[in-house]
Protein backbone atom coordinates (compact mmCIF):
# COMPACT_ATOMS: atom_id res chain seq x y z
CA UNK A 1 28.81 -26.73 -14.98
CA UNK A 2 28.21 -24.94 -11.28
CA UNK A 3 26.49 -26.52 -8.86
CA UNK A 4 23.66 -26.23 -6.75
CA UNK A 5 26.33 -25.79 -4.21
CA UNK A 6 28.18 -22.86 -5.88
CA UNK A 7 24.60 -21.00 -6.55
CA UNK A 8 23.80 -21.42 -2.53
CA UNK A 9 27.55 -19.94 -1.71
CA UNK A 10 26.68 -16.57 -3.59
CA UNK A 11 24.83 -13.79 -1.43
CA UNK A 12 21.66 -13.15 -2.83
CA UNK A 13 19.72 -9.87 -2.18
CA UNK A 14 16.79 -10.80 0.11
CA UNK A 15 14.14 -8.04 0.17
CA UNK A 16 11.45 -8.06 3.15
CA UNK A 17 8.62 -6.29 2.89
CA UNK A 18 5.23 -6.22 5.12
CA UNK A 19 2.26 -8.07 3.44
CA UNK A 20 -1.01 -5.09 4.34
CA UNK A 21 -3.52 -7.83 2.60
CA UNK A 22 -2.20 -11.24 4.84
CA UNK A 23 -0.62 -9.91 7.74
CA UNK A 24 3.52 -11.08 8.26
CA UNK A 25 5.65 -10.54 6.08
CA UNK A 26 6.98 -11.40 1.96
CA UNK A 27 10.43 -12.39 1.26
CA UNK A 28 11.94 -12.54 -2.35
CA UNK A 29 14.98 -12.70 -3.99
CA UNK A 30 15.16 -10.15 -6.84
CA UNK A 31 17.87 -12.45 -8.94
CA UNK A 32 15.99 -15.62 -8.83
CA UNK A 33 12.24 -14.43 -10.50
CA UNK A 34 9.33 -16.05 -9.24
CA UNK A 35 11.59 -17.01 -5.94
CA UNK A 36 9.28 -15.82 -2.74
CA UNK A 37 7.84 -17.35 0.33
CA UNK A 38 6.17 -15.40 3.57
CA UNK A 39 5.94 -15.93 7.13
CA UNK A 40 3.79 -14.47 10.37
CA UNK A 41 7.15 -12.71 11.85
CA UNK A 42 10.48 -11.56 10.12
CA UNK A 43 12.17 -14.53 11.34
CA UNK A 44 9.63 -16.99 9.69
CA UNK A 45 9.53 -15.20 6.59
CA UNK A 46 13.72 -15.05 6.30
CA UNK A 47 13.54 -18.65 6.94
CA UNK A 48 10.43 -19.66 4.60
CA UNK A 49 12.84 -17.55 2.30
CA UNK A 50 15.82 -19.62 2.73
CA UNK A 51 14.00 -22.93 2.10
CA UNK A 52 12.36 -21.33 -0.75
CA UNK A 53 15.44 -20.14 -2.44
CA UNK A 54 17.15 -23.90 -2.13
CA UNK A 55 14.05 -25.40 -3.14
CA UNK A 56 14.06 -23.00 -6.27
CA UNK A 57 17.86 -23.00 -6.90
CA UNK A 58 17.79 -26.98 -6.80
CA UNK A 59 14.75 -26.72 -9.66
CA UNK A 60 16.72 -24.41 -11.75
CA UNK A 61 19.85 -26.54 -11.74
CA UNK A 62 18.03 -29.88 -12.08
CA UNK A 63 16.00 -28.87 -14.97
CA UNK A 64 19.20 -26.81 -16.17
CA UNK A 65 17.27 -23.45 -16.21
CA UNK A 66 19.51 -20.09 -16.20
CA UNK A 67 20.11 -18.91 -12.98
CA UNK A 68 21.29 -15.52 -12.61
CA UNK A 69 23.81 -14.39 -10.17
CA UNK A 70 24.14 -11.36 -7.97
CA UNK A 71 25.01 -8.19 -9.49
CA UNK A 72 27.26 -5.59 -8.97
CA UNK A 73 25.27 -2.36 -7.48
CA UNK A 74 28.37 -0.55 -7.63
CA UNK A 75 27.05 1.48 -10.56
CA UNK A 76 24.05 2.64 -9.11
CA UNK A 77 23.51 5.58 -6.67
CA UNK A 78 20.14 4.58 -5.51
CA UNK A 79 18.96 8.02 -6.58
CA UNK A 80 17.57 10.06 -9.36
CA UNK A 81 15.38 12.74 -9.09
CA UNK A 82 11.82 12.91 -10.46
CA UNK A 83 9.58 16.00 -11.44
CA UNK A 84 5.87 15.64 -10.86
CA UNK A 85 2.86 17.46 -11.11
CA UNK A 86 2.41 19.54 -7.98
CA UNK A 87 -1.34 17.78 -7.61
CA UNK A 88 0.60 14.34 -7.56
CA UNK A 89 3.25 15.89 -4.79
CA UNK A 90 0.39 16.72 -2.82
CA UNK A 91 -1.15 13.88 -2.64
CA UNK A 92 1.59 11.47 -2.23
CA UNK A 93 2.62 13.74 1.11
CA UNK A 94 -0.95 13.65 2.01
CA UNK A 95 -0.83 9.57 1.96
CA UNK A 96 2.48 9.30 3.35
CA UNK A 97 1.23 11.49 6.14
CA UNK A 98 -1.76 8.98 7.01
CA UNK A 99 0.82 5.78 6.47
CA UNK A 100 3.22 7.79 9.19
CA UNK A 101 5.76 7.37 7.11
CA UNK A 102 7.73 9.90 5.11
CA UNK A 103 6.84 10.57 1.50
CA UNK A 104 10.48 8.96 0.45
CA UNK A 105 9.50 5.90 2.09
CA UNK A 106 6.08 5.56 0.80
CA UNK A 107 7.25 6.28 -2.91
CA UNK A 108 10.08 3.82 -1.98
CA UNK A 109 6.75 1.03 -1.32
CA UNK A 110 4.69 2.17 -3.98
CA UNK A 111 7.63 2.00 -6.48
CA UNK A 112 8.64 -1.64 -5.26
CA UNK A 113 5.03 -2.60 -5.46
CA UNK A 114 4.36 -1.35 -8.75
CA UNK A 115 7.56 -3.06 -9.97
CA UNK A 116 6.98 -6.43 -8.57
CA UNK A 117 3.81 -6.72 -9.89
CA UNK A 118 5.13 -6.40 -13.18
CA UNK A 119 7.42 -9.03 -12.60
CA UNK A 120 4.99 -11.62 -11.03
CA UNK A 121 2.87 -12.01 -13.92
């Protein structure tokens, strides 16, 4: 059996991403679901993060719950390419251009949004 020490040794992704409703910033780990905390700065948050991924990891092997471990994104190009109604282009640019961000970014956000969301119910 692996121990909470072994799960703690492995490098879990950490995603950051900037809370628009609270102010600071969310942290999760996309390996360990349900696994988030937040914080006023990026510092906070990565350190609410760390606390919340022992606190969770130490659950999961206490109650002897699955825990996943990090994958290999070797396999994955981060890209793929996407065709869209024109109307849709145009208004993803337009929003993008308000945000003052480019549209690859703001698809990137909307994207992780969307999928989170899914996840968190």
């Amino acid at each position: 059996m692996k121990t909470l020490d072994y799960y703690l040794s492995l490098p879990y992704k950490i995603e950051i991403i900037p809370d628009p409703d609270e102010g600071g910033f969310v942290v999760s780990f996309p390996e360990l679901p349900g696994c988030l905390s937040s914080g006023d700065t990026i510092e906070n948050a990565i350190k609410n993060g760390e606390d919340a991924k022992i606190s969770w990891l130490t659950a999961a092997v206490e109650d002897g719950i699955k825990i996943s471990e990090p994958g290999d994104d070797t396999s994955y190009s981060g890209q793929f390419k996407l065709r869209i109604p024109k109307s849709l282009h145009r208004s993803l640019a337009e929003h993008s251009k308000l945000e003052g961000i480019s549209m690859n970014q703001y698809c990137l956000y909307l994207l992780t949004m969307n999928d989170r969301t899914k996840y968190a119910k």
